[in-house]
N, C-alpha and C. Protein backbone atom coordinates (compact mmCIF):
# COMPACT_ATOMS: atom_id res chain seq x y z
N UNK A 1 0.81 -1.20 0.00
CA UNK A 1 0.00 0.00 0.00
C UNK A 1 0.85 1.27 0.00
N UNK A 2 2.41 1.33 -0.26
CA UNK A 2 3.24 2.45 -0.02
C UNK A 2 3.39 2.65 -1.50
N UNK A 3 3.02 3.91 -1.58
CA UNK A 3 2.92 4.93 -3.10
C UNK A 3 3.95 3.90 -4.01
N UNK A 4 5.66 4.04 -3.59
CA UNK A 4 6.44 3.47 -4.38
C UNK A 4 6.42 2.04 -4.84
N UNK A 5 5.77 1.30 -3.64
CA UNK A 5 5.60 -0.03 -4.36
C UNK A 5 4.29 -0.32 -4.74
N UNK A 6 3.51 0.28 -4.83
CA UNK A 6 2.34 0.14 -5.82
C UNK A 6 2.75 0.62 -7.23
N UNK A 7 3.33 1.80 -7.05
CA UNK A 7 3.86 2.15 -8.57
C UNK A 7 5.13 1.04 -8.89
N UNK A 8 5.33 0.13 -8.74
CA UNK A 8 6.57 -0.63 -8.92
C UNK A 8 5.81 -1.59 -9.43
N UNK A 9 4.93 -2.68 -8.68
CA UNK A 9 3.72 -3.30 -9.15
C UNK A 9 2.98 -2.65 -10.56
N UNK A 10 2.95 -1.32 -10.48
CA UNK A 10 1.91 -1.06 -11.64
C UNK A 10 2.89 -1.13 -13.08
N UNK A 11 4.13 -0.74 -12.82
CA UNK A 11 5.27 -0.82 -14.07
C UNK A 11 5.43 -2.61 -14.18
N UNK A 12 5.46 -3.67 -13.46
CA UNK A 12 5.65 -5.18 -13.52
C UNK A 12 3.94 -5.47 -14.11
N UNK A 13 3.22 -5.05 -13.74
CA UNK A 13 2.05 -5.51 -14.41
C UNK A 13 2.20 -5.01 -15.75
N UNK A 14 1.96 -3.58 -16.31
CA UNK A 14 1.74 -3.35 -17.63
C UNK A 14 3.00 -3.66 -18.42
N UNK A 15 4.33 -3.90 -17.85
CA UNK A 15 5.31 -4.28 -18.21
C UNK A 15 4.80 -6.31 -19.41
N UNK A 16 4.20 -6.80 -17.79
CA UNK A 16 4.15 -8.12 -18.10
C UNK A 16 3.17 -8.62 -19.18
N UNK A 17 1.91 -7.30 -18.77
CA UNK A 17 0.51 -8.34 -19.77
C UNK A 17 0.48 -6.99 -21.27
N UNK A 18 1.61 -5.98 -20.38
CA UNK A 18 1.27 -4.71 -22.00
C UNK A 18 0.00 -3.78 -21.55
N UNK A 19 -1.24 -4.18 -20.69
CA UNK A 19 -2.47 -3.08 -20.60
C UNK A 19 -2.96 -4.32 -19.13
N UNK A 20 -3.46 -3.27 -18.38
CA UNK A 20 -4.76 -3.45 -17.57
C UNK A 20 -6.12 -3.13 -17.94
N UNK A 21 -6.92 -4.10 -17.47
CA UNK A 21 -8.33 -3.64 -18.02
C UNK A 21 -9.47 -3.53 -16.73
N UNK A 22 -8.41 -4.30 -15.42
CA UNK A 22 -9.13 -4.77 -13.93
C UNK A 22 -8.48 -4.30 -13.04
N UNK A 23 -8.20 -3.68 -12.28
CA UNK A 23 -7.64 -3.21 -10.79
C UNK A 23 -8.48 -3.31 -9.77
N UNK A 24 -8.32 -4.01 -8.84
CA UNK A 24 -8.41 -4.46 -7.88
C UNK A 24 -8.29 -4.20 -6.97
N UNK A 25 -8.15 -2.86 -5.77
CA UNK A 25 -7.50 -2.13 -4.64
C UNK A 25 -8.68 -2.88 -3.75
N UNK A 26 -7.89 -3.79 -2.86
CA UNK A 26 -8.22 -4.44 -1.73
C UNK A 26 -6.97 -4.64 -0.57
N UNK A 27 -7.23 -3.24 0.13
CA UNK A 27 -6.00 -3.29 1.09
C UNK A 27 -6.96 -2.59 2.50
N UNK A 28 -6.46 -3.75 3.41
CA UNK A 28 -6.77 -3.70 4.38
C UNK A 28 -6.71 -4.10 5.90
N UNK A 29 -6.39 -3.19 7.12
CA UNK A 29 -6.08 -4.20 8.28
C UNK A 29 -7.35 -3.37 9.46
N UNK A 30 -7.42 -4.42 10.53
CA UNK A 30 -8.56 -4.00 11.00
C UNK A 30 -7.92 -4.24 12.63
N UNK A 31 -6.64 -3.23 12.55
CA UNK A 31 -6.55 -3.20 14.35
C UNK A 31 -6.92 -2.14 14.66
N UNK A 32 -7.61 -1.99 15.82
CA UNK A 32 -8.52 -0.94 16.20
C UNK A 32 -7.16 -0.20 16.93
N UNK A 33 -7.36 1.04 16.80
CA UNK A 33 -5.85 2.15 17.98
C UNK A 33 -7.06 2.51 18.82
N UNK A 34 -7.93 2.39 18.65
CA UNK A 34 -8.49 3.00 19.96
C UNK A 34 -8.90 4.87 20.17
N UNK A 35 -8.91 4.90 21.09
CA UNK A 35 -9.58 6.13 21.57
C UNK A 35 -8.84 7.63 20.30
N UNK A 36 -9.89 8.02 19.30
CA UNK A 36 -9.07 9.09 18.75
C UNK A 36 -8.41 9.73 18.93
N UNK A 37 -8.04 10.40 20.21
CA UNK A 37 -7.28 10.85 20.88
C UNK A 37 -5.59 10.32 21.43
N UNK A 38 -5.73 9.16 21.04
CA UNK A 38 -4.66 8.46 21.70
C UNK A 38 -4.13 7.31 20.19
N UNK A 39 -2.44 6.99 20.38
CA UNK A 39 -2.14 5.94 19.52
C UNK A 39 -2.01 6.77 17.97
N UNK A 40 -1.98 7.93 17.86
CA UNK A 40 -1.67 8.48 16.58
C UNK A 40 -1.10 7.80 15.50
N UNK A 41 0.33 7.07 16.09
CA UNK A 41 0.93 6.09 15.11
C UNK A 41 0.40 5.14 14.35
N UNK A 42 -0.90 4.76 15.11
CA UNK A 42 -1.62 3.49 15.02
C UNK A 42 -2.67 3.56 14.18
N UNK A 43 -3.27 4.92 14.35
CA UNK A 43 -4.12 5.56 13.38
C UNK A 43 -3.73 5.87 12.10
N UNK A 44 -2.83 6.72 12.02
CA UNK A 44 -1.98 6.95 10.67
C UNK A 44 -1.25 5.25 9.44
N UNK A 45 -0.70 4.58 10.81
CA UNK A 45 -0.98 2.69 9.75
C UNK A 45 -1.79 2.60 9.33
N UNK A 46 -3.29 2.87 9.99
CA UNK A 46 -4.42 2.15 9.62
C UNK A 46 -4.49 2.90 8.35
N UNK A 47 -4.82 3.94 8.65
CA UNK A 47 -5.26 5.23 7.44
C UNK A 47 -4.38 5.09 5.92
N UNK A 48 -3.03 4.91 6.61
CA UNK A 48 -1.94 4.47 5.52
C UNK A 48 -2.48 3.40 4.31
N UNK A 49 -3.32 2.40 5.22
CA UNK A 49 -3.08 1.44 4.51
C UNK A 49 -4.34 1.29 3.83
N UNK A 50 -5.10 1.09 4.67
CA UNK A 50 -6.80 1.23 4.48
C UNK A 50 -7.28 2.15 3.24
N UNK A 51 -6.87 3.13 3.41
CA UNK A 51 -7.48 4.26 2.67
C UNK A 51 -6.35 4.72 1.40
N UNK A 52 -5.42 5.27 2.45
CA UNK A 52 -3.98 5.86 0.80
C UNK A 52 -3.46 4.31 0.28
N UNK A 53 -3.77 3.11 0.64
CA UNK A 53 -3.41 2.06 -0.64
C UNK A 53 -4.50 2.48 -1.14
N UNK A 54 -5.78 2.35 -0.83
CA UNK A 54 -6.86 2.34 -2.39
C UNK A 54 -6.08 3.66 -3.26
N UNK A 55 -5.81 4.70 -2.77
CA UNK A 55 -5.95 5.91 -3.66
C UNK A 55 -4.37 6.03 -4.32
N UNK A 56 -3.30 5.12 -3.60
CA UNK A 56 -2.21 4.64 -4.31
C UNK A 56 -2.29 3.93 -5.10
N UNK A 57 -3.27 3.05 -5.55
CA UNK A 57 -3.36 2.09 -6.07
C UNK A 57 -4.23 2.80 -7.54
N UNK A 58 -5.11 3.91 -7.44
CA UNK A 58 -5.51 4.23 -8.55
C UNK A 58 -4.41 5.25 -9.10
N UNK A 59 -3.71 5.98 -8.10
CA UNK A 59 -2.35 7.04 -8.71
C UNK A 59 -1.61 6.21 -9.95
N UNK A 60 -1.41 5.01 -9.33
CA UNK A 60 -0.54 4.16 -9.99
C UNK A 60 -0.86 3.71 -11.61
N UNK A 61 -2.32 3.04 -11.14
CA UNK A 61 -2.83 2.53 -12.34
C UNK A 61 -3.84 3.69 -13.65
N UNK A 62 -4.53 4.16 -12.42
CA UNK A 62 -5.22 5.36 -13.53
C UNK A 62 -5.27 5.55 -15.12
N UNK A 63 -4.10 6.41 -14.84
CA UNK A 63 -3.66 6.69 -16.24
C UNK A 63 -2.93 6.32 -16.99
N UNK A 64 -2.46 5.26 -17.02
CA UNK A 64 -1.98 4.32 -17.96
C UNK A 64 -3.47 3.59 -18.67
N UNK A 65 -3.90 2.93 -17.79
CA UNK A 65 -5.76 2.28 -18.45
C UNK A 65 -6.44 3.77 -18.95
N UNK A 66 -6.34 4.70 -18.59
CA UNK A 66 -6.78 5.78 -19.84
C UNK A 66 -6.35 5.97 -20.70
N UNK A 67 -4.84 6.17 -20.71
CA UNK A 67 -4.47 6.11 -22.06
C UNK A 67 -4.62 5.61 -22.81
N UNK A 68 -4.87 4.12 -22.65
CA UNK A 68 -4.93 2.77 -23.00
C UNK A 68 -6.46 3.04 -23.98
N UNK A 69 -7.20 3.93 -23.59
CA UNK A 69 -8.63 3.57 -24.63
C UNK A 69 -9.19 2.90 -24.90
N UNK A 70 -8.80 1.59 -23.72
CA UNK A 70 -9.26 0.20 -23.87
C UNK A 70 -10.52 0.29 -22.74
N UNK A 71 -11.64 -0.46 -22.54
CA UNK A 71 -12.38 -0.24 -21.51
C UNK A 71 -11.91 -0.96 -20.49
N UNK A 72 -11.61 -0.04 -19.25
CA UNK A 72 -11.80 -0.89 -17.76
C UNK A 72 -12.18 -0.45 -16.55
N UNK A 73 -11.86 -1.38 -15.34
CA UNK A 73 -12.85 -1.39 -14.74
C UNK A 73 -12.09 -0.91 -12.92
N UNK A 74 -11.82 -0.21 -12.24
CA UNK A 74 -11.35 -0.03 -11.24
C UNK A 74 -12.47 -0.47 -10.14
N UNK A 75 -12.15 -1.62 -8.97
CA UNK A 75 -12.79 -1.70 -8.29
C UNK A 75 -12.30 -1.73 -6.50
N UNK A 76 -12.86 -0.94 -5.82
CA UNK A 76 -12.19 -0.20 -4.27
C UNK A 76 -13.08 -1.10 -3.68
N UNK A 77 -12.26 -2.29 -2.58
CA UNK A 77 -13.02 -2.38 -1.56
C UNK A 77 -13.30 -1.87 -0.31
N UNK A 78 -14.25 -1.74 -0.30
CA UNK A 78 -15.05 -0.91 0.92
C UNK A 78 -15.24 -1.62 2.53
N UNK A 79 -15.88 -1.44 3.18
CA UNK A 79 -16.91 -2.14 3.99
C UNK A 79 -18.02 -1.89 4.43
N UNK A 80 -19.18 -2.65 5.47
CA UNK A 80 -20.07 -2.23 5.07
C UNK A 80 -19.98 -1.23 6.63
N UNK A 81 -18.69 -1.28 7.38
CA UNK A 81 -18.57 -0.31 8.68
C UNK A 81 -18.08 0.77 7.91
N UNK A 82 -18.02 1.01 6.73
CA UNK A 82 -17.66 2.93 6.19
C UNK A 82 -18.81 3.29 5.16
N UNK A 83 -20.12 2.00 6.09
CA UNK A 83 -21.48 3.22 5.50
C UNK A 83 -22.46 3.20 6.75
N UNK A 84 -22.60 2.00 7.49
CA UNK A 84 -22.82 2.28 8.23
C UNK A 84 -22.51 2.76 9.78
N UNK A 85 -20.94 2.82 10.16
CA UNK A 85 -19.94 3.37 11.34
C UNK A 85 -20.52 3.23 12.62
N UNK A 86 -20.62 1.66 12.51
CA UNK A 86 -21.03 1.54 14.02
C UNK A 86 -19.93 1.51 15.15
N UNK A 87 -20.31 1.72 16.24
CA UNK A 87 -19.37 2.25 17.17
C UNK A 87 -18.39 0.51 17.40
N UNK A 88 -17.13 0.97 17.96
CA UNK A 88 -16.17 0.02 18.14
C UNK A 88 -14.68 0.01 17.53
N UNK A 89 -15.05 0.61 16.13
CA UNK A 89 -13.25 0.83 15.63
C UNK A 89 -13.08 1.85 14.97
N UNK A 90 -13.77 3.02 15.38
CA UNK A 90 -13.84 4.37 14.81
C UNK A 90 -12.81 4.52 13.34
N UNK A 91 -11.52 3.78 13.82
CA UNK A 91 -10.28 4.01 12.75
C UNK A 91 -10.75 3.56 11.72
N UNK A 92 -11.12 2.15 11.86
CA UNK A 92 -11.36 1.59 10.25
C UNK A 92 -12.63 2.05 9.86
N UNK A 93 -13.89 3.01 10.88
CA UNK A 93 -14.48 3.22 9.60
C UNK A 93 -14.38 4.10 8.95
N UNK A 94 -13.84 4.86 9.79
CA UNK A 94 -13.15 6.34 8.94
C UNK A 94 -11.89 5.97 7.81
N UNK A 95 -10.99 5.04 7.70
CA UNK A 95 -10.64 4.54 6.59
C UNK A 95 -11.49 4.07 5.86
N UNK A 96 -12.86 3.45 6.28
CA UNK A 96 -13.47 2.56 4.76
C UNK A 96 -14.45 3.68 4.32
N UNK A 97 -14.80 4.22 5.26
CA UNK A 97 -15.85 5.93 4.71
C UNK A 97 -15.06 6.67 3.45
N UNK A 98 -13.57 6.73 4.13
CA UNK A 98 -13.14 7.63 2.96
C UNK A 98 -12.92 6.93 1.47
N UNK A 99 -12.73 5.34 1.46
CA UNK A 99 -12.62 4.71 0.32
C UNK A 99 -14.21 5.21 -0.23
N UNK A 100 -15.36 4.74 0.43
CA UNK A 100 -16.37 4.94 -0.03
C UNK A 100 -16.79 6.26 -0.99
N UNK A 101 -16.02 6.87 -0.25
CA UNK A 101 -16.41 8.73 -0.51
C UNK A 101 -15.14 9.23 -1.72
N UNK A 102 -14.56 8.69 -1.52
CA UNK A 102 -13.38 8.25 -2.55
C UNK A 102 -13.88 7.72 -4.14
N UNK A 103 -14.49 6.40 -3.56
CA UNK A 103 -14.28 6.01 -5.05
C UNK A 103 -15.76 6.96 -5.50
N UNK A 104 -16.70 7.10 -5.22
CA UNK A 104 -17.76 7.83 -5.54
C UNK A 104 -17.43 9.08 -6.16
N UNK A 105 -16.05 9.93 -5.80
CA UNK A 105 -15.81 10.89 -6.47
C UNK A 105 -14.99 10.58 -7.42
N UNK A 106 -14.13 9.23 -7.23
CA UNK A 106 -13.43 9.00 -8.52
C UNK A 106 -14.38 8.45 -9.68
N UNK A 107 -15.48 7.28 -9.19
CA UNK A 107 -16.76 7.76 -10.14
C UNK A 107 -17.26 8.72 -11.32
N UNK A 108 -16.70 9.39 -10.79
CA UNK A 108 -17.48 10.59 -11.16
C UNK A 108 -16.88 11.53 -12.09
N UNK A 109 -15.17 11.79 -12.07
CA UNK A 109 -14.09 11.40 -12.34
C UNK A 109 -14.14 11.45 -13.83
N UNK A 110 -14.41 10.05 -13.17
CA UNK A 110 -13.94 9.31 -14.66
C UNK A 110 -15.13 9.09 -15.71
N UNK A 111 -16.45 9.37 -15.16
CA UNK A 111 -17.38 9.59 -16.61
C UNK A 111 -17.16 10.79 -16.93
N UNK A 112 -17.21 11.85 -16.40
CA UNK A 112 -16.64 13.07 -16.60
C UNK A 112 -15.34 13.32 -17.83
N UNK A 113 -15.00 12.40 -17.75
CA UNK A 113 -13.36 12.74 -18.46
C UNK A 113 -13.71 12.02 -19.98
N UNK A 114 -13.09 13.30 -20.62
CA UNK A 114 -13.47 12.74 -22.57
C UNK A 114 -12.96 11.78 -22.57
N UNK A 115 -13.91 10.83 -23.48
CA UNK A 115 -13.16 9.69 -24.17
C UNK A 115 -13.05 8.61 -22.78
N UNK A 116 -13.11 8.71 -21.86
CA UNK A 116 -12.69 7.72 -21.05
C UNK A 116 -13.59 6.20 -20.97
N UNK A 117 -12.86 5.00 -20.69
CA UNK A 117 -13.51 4.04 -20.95
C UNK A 117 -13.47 3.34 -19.82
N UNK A 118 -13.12 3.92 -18.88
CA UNK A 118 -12.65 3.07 -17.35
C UNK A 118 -13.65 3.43 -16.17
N UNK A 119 -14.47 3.00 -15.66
CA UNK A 119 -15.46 3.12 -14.34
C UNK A 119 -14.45 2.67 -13.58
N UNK A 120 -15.33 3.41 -11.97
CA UNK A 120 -14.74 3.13 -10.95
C UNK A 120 -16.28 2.68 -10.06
N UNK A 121 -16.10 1.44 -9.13
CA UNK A 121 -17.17 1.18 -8.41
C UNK A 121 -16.29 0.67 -6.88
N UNK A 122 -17.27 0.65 -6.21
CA UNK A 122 -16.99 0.45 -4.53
C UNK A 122 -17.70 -1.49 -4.39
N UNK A 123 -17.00 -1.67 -3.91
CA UNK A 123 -17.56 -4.03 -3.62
C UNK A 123 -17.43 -3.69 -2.03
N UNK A 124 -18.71 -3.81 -1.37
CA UNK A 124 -18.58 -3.42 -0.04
C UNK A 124 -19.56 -5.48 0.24
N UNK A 125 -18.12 -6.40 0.39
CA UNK A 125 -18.37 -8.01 0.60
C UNK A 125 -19.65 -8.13 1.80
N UNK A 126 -20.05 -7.21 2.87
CA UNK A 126 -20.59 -7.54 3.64
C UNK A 126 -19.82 -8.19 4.84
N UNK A 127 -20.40 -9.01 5.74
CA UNK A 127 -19.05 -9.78 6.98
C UNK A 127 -18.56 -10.71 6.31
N UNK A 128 -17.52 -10.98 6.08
CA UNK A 128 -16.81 -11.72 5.87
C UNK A 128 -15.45 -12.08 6.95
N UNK A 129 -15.52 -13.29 6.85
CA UNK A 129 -14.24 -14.25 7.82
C UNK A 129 -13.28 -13.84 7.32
N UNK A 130 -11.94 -13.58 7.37
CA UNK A 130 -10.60 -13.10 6.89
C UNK A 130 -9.72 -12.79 8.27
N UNK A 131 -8.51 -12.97 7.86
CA UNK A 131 -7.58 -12.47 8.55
C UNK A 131 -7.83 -11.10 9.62
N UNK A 132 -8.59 -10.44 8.99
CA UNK A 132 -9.41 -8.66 9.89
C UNK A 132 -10.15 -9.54 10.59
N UNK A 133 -10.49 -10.90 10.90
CA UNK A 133 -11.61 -10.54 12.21
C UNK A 133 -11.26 -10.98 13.20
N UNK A 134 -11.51 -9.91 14.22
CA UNK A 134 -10.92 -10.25 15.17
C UNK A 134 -10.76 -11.13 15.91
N UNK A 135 -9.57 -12.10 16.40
CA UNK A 135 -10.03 -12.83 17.38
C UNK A 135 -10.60 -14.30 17.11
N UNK A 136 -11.43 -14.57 16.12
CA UNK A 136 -11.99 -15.51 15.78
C UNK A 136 -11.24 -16.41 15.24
N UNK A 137 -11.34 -17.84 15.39
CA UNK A 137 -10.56 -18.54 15.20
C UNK A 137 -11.07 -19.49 14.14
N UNK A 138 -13.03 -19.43 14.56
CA UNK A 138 -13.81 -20.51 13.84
C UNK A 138 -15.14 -19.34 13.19
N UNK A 139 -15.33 -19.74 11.74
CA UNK A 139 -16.37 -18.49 10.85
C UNK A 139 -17.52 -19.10 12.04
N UNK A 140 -17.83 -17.60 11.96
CA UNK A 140 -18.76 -17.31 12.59
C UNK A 140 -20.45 -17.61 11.48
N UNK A 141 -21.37 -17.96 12.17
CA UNK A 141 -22.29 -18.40 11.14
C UNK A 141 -22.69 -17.01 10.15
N UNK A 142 -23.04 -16.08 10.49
CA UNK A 142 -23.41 -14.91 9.58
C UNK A 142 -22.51 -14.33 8.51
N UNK A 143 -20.84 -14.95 8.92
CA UNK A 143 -19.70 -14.26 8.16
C UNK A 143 -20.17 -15.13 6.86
N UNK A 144 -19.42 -14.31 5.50
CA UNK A 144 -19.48 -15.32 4.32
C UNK A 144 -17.88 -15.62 4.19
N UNK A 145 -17.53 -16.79 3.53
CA UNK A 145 -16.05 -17.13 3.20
C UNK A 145 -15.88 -15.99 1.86
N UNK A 146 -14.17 -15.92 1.91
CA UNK A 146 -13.69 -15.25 0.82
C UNK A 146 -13.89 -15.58 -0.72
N UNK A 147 -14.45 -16.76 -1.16
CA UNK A 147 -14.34 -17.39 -1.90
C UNK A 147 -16.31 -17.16 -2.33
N UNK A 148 -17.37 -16.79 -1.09
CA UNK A 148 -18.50 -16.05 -1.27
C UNK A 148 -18.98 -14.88 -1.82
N UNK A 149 -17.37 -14.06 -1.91
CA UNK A 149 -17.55 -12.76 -1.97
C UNK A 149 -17.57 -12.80 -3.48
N UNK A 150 -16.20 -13.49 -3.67
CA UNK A 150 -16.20 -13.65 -5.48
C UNK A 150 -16.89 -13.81 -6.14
């Protein structure tokens, strides 16, 4: 999710296949820092990663798939705690709010822009079991597997 190695990734991809037509920004960790006030460091990881990988991840790819004049498709995952921000990890939902609010303006963006052939949409999986949940060792019945989301 750090600017330089997303752009390093984005030169090995169009390097390897020549064009993107799919991007994928799914970056995410879900340790709570706690009280806004407190743990700054902890906040700024989250934010780092959560939020400036998605928007590193379109810096990177963007405009190369525009240039490209080929149609594609940018897709930001979201969650469904950065629409609805229920209380408990304030950090991540204020990272997944801003992806939300993010890709909606990159949306917008990009029909806006002549000639462009590339949308941007938000995949907000719902609960899902993954590595982010906390604590849990065994899926919980309401979570869906990763392999549900697809």
């Amino acid at each position: 999710s750090k600017a330089d190695e997303v752009h390093r990734l984005a030169e090995r991809a169009f390097g390897a296949f020549g064009g993107v037509s799919l991007l994928m920004n799914n970056a995410g960790i879900g340790d709570n820092p706690g009280k806004p006030w407190e743990n700054g460091d902890a906040w700024k990881r989250l934010l780092d990663i959560n939020f400036w990988g998605v928007v590193h991840g379109v810096e990177a790819f963007a405009p190369r798939m525009l240039a490209s004049a080929s149609p594609g498709l940018i897709v930001n995952t979201g969650s469904k705690q950065g629409i609805t921000t229920p209380p408990g990890n304030l950090a991540y939902n204020v990272s997944k709010a801003g992806v939300k609010t993010f890709t909606e303006g990159l949306s917008h963006a990009l029909r806006n822009e002549p000639g462009a052939h590339v949308a941007a949409h938000l995949l907000i999986p719902g609960f899902t079991f993954t590595g982010l949940t906390e604590g849990a060792t065994e899926k919980p019945a309401a979570a869906w597997t990763g392999e549900q989301v697809v």
